[in-house]
N, C-alpha and C. Protein backbone atom coordinates (compact mmCIF):
# COMPACT_ATOMS: atom_id res chain seq x y z
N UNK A 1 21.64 -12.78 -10.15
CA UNK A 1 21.59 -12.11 -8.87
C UNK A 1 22.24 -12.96 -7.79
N UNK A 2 22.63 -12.55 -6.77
CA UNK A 2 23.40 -13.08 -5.64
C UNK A 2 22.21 -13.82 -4.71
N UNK A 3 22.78 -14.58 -4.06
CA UNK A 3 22.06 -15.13 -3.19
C UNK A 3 21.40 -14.51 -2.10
N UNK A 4 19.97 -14.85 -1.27
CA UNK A 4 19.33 -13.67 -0.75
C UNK A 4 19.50 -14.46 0.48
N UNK A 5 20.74 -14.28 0.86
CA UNK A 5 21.05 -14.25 2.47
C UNK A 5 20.77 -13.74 3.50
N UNK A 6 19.86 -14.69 4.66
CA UNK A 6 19.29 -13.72 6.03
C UNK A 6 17.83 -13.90 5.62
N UNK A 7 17.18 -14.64 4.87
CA UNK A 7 16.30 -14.53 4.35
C UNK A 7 15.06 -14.47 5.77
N UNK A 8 15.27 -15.34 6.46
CA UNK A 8 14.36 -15.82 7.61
C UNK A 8 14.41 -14.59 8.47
N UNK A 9 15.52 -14.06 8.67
CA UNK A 9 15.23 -12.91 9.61
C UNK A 9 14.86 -11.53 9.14
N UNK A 10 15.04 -11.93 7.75
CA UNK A 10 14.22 -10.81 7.04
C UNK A 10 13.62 -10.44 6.83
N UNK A 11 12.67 -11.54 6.78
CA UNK A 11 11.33 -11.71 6.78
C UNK A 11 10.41 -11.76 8.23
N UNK A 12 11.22 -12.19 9.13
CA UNK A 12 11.13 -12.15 10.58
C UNK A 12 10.69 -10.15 10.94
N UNK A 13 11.79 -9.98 10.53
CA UNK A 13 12.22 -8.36 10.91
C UNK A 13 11.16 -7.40 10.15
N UNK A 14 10.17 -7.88 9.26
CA UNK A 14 9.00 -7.17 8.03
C UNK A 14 8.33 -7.22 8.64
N UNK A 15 7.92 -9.06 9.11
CA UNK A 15 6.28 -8.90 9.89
C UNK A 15 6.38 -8.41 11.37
N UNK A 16 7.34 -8.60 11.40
CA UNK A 16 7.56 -7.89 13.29
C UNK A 16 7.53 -5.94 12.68
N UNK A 17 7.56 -5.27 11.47
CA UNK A 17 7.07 -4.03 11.64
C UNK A 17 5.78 -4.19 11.41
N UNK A 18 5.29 -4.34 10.67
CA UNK A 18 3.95 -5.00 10.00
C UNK A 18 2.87 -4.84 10.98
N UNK A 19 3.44 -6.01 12.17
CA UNK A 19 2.52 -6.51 13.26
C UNK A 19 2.11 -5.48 14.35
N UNK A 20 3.92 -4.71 14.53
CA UNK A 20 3.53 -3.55 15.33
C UNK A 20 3.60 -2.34 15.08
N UNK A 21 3.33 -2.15 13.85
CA UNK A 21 2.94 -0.54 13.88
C UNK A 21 2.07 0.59 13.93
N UNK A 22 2.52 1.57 14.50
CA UNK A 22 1.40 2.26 15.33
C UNK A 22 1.20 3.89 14.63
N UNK A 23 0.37 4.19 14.38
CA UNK A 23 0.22 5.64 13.46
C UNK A 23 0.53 7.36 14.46
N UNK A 24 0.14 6.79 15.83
CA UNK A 24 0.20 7.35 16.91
C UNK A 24 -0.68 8.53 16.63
N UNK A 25 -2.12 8.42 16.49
CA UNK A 25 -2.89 9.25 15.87
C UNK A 25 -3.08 10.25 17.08
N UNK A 26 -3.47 11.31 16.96
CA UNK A 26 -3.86 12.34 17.65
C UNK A 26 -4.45 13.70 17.29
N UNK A 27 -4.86 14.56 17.66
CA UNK A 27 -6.11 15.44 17.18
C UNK A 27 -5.40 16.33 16.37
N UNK A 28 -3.88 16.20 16.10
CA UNK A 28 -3.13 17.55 15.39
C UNK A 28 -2.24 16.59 14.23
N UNK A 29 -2.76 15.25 14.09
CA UNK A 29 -2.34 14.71 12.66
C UNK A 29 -2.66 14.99 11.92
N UNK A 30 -2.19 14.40 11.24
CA UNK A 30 -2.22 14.55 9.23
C UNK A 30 -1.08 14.16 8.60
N UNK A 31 -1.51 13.52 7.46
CA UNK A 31 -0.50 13.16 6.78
C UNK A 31 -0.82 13.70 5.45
N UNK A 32 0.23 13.86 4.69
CA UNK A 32 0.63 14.32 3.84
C UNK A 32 1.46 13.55 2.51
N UNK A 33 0.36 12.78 2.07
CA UNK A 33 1.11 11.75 1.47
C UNK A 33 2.17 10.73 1.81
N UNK A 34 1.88 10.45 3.46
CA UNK A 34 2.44 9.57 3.76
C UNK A 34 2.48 8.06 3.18
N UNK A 35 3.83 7.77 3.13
CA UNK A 35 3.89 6.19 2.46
C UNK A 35 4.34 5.53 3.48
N UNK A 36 4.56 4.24 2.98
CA UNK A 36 5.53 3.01 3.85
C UNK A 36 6.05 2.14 2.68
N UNK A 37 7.58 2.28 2.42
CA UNK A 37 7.55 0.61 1.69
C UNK A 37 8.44 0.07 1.95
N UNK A 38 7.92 -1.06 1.74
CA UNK A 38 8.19 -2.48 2.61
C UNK A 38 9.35 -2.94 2.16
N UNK A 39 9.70 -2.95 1.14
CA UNK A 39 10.60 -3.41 0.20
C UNK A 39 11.49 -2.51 -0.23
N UNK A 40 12.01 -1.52 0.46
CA UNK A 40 13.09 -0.73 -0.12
C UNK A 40 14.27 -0.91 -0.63
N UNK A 41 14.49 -2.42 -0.38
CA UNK A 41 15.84 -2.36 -1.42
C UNK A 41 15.88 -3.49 -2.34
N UNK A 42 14.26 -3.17 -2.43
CA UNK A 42 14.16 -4.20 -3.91
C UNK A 42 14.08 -5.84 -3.76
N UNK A 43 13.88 -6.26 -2.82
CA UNK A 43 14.52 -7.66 -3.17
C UNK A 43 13.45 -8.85 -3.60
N UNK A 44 12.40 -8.11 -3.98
CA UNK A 44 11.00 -8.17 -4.63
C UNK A 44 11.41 -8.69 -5.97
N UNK A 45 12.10 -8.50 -6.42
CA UNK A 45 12.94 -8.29 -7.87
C UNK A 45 13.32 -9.74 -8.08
N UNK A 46 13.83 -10.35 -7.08
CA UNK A 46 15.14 -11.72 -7.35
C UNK A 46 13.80 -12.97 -7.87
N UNK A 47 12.54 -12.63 -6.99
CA UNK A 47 11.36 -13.61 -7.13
C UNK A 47 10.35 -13.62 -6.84
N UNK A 48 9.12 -14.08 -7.66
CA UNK A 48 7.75 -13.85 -7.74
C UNK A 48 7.18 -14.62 -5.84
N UNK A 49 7.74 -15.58 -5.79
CA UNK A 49 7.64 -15.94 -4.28
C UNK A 49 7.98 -14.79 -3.49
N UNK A 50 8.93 -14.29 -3.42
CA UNK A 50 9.65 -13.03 -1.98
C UNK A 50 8.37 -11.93 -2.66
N UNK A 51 8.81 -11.53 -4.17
CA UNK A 51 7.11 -10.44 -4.27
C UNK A 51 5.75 -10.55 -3.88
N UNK A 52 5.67 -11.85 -3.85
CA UNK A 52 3.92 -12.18 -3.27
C UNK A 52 4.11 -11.93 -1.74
N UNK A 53 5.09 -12.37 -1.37
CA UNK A 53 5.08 -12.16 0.45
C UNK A 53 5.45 -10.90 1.15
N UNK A 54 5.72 -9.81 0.28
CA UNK A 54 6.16 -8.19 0.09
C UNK A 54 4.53 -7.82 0.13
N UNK A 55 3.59 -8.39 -1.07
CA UNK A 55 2.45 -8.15 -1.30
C UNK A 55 1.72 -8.22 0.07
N UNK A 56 1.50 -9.65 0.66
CA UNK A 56 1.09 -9.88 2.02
C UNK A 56 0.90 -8.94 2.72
N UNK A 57 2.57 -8.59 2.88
CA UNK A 57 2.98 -7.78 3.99
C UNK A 57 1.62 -6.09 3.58
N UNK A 58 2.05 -5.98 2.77
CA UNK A 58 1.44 -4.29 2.31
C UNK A 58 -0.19 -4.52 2.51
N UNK A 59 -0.44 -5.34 2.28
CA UNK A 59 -2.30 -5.91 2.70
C UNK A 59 -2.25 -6.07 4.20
N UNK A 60 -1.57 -6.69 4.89
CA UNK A 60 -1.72 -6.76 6.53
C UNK A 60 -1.38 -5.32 6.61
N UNK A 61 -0.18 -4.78 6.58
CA UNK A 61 0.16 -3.12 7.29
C UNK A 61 -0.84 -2.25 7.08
N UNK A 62 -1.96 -2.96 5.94
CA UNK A 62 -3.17 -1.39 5.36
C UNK A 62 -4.31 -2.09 6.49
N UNK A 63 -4.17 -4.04 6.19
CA UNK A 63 -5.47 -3.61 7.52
C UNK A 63 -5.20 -3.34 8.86
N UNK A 64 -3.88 -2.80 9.54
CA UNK A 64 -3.31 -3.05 10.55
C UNK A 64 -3.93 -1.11 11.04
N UNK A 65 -3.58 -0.28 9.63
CA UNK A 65 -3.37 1.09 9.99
C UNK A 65 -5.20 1.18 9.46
N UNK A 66 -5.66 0.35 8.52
CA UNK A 66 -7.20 1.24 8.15
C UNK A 66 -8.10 0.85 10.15
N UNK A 67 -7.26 -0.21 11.02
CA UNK A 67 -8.28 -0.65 12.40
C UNK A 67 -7.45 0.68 12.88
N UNK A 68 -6.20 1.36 13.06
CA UNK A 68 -6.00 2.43 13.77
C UNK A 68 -6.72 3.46 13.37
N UNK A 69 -7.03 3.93 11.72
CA UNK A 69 -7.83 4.90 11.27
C UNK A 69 -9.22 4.82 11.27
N UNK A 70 -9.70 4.15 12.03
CA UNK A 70 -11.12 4.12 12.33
C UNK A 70 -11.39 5.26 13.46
N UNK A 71 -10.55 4.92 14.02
CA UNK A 71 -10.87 6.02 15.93
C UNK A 71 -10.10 7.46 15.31
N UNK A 72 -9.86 7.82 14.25
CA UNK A 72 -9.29 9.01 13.54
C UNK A 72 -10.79 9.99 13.26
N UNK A 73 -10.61 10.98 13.38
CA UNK A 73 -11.47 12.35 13.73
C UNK A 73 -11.81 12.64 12.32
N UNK A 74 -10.20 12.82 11.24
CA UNK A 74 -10.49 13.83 10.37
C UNK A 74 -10.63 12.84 9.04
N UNK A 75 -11.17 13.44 7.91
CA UNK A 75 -11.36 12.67 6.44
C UNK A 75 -9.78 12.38 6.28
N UNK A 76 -10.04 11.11 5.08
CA UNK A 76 -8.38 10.50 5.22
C UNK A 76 -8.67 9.29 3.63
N UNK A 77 -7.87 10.11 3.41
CA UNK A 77 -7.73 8.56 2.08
C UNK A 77 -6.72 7.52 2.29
N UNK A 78 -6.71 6.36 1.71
CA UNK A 78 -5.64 5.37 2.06
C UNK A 78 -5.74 4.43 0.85
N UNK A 79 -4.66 3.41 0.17
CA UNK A 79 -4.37 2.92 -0.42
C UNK A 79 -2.89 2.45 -0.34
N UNK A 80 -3.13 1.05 -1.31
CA UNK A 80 -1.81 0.40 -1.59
C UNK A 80 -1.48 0.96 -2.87
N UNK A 81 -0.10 0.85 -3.01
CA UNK A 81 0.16 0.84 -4.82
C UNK A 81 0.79 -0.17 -5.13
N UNK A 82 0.86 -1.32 -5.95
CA UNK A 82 1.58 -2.16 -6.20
C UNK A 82 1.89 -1.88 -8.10
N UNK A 83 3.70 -1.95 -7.60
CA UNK A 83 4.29 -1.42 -9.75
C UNK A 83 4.39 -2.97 -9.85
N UNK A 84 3.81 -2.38 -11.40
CA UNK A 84 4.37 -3.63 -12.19
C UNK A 84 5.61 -4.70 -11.99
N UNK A 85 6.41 -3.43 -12.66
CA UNK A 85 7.67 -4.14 -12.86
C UNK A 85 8.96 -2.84 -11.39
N UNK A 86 8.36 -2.60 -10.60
CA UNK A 86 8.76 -1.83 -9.58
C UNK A 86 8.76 -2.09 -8.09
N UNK A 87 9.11 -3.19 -7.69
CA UNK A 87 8.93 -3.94 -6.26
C UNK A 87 9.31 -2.59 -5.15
N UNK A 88 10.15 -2.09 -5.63
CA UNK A 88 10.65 -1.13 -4.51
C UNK A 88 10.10 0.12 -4.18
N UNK A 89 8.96 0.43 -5.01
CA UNK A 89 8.20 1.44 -4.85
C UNK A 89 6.54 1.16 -4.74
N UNK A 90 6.37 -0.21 -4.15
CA UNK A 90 4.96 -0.20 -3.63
C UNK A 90 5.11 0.52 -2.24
N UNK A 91 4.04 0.89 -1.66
CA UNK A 91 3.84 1.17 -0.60
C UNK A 91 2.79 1.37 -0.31
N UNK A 92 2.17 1.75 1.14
CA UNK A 92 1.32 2.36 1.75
C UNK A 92 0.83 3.21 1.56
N UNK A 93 -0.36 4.08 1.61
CA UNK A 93 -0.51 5.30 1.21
C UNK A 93 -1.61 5.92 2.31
N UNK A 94 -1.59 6.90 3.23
CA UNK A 94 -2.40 7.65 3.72
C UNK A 94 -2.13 9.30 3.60
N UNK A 95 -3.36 10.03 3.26
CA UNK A 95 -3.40 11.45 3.02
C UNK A 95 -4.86 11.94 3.15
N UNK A 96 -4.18 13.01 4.12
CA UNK A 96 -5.25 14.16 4.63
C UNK A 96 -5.20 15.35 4.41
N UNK A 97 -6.57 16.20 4.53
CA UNK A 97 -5.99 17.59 4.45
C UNK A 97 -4.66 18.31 5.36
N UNK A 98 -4.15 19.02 4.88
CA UNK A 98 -2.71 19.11 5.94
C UNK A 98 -2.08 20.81 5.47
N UNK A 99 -1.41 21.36 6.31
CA UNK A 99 -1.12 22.44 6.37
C UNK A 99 -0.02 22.70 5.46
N UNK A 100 0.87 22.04 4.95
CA UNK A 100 1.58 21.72 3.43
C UNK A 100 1.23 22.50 2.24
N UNK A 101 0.01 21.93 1.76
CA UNK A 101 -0.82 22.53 0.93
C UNK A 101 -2.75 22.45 1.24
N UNK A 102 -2.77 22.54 -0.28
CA UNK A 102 -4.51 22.46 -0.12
C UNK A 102 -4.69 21.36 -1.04
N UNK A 103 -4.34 20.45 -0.87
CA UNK A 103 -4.62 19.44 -2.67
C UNK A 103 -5.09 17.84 -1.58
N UNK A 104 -6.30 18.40 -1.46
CA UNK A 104 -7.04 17.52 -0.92
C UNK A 104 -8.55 17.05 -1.13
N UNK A 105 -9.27 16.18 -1.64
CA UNK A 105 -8.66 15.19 -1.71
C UNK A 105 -7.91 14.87 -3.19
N UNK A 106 -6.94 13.73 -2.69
CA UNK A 106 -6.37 13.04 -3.85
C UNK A 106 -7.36 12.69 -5.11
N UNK A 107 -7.32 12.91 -6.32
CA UNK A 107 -7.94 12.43 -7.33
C UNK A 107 -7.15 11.60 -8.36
N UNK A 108 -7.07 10.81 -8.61
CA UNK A 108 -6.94 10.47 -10.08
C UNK A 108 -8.14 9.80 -11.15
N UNK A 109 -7.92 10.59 -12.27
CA UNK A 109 -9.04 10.41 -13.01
C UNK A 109 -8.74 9.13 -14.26
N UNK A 110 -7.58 8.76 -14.31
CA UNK A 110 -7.22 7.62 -15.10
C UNK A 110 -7.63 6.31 -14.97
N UNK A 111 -7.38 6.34 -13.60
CA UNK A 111 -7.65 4.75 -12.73
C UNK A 111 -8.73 3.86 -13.78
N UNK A 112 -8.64 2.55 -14.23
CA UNK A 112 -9.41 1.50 -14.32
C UNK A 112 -10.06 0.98 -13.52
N UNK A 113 -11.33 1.12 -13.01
CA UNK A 113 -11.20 0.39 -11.87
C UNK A 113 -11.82 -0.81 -11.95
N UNK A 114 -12.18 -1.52 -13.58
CA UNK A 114 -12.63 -2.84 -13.73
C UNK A 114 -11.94 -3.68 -14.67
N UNK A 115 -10.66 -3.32 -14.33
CA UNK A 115 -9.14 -4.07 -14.93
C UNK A 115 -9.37 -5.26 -14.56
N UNK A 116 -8.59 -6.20 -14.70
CA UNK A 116 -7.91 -7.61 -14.42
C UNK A 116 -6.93 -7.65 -13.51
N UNK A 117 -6.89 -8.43 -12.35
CA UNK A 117 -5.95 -8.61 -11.71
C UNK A 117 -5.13 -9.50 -11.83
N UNK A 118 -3.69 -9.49 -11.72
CA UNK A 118 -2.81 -10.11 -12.39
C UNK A 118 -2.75 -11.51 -11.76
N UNK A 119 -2.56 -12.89 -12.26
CA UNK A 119 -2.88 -14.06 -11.39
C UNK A 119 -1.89 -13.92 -10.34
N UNK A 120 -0.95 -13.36 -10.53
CA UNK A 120 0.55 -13.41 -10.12
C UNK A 120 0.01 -12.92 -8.31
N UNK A 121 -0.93 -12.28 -7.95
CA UNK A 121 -1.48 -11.73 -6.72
C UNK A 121 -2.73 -11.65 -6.56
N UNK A 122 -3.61 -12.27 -7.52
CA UNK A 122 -5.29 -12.10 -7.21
C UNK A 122 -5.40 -12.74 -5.88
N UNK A 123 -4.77 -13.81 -5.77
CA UNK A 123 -5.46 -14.32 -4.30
C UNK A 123 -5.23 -14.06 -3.72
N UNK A 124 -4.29 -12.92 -3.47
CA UNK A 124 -3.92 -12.11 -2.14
C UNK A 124 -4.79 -11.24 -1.37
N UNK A 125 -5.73 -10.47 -2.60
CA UNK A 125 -6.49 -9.33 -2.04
C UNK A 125 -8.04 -9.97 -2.09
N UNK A 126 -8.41 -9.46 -0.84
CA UNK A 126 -10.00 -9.99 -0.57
C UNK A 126 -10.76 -8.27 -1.30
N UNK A 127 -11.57 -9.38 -2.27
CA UNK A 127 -12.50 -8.42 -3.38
C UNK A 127 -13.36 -8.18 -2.45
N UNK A 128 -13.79 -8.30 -1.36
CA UNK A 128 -15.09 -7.99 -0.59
C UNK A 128 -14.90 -6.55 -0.06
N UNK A 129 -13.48 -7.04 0.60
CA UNK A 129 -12.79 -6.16 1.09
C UNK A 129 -11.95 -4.22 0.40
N UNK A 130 -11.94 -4.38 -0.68
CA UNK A 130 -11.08 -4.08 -1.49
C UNK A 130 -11.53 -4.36 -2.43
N UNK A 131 -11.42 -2.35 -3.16
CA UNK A 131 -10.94 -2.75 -4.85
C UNK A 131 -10.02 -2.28 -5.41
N UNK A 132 -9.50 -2.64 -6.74
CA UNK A 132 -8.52 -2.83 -6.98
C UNK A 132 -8.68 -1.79 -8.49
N UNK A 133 -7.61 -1.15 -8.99
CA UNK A 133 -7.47 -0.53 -10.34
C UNK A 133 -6.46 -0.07 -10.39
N UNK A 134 -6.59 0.07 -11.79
CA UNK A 134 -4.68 -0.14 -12.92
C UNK A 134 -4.87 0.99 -13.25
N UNK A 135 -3.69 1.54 -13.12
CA UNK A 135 -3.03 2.78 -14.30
C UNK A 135 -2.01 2.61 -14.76
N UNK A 136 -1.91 3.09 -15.61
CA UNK A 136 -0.93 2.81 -17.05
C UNK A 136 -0.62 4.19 -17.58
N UNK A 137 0.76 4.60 -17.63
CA UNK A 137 1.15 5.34 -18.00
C UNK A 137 2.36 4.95 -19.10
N UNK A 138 3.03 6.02 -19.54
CA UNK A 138 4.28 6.08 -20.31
C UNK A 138 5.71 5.25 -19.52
N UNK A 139 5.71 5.69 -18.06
CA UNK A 139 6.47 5.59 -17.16
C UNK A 139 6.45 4.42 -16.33
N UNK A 140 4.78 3.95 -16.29
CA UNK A 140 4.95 2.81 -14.99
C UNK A 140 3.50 2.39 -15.37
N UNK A 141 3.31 1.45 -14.61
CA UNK A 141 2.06 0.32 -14.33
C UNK A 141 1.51 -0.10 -13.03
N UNK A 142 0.64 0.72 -12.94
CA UNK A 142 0.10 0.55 -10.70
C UNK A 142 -1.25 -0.11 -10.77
N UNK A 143 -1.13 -0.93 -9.51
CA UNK A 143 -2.27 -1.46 -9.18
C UNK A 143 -2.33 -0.78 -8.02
N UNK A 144 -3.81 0.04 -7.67
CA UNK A 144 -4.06 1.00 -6.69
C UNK A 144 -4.85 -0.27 -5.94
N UNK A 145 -4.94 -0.82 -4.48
CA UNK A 145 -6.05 -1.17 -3.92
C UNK A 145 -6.27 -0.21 -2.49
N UNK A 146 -7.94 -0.21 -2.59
CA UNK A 146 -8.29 0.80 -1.65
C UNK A 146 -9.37 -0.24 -0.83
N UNK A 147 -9.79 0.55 0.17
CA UNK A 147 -10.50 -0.26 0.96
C UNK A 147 -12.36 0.21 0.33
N UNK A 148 -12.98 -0.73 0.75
CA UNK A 148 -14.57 -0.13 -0.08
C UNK A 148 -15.07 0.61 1.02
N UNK A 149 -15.02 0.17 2.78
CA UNK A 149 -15.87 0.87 3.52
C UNK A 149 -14.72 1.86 4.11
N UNK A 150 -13.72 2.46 3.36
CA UNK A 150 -13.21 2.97 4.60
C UNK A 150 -12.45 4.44 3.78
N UNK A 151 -12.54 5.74 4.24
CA UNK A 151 -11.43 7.02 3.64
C UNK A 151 -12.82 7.49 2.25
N UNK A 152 -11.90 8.22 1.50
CA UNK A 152 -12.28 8.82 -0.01
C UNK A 152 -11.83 7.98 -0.64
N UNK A 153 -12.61 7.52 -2.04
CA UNK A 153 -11.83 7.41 -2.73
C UNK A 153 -11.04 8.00 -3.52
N UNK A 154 -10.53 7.78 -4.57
CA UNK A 154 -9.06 8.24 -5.17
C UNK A 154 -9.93 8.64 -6.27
């Protein structure tokens, strides 16, 4: 792989969204499987260092939006997803009932939720805070973390 040039302001330019972002909640929201990811062009990929600090980032932006979704009116699920072998498709996750459809709440019935966490990021996520579970499919490998006091769970 090529060299990951700009690195500092790249990282500069993550936690400066990170730090300020705002859900701009109001009495006629909803989301709809809204995501965020952090890492859209992969560069999660080149090293387990830049992936752990991708990781960071997706743990601050969930506790940044679960302190905005507190003063929120309506039921609301939220979660991280972190792929296996897929840096570019972790993200954020908030979803509400919403005028879209009716497929609310989110379920999945696969989830592990007394898996192993991979060493590669255990010390990232506070277990007090957060739990954590694996799914495993044909296709991919997710670590779901959700918050314990806060939304539905999944």
């Amino acid at each position: 792989m090529k060299k990951f040039r700009g690195k500092k302001r790249y990282f500069r330019n993550l936690w400066e969204e990170v730090n300020t972002y705002d859900l701009k909640l109001n009495n006629e929201a909803y989301f709809d499987f809204w995501h965020n990811h952090l890492d859209f062009i992969g560069v999660g990929e080149s090293s387990l260092k830049i992936r752990r600090e991708h990781i960071k980032a997706h743990i601050a932006l969930y506790d940044r939006l679960l302190k905005q979704l507190e003063e929120f009116k309506k039921t609301y699920q939220s979660w991280i997803c972190i792929h296996e072998n897929d840096p570019m498709s972790d993200a954020v996750y908030i979803h509400t009932s919403n005028p879209n459809n009716d497929y609310f709440p989110h379920k999945m019935n696969d989830l592990d939720w007394h898996s192993n966490i991979p060493n590669a990021f255990k010390d990232l996520i506070d277990l007090y805070k957060f739990n954590v579970a694996y799914y495993k499919s044909e296709h991919e490998e997710v670590y779901y973390i959700q918050a314990k006091e806060q939304g539905i769970k999944l």
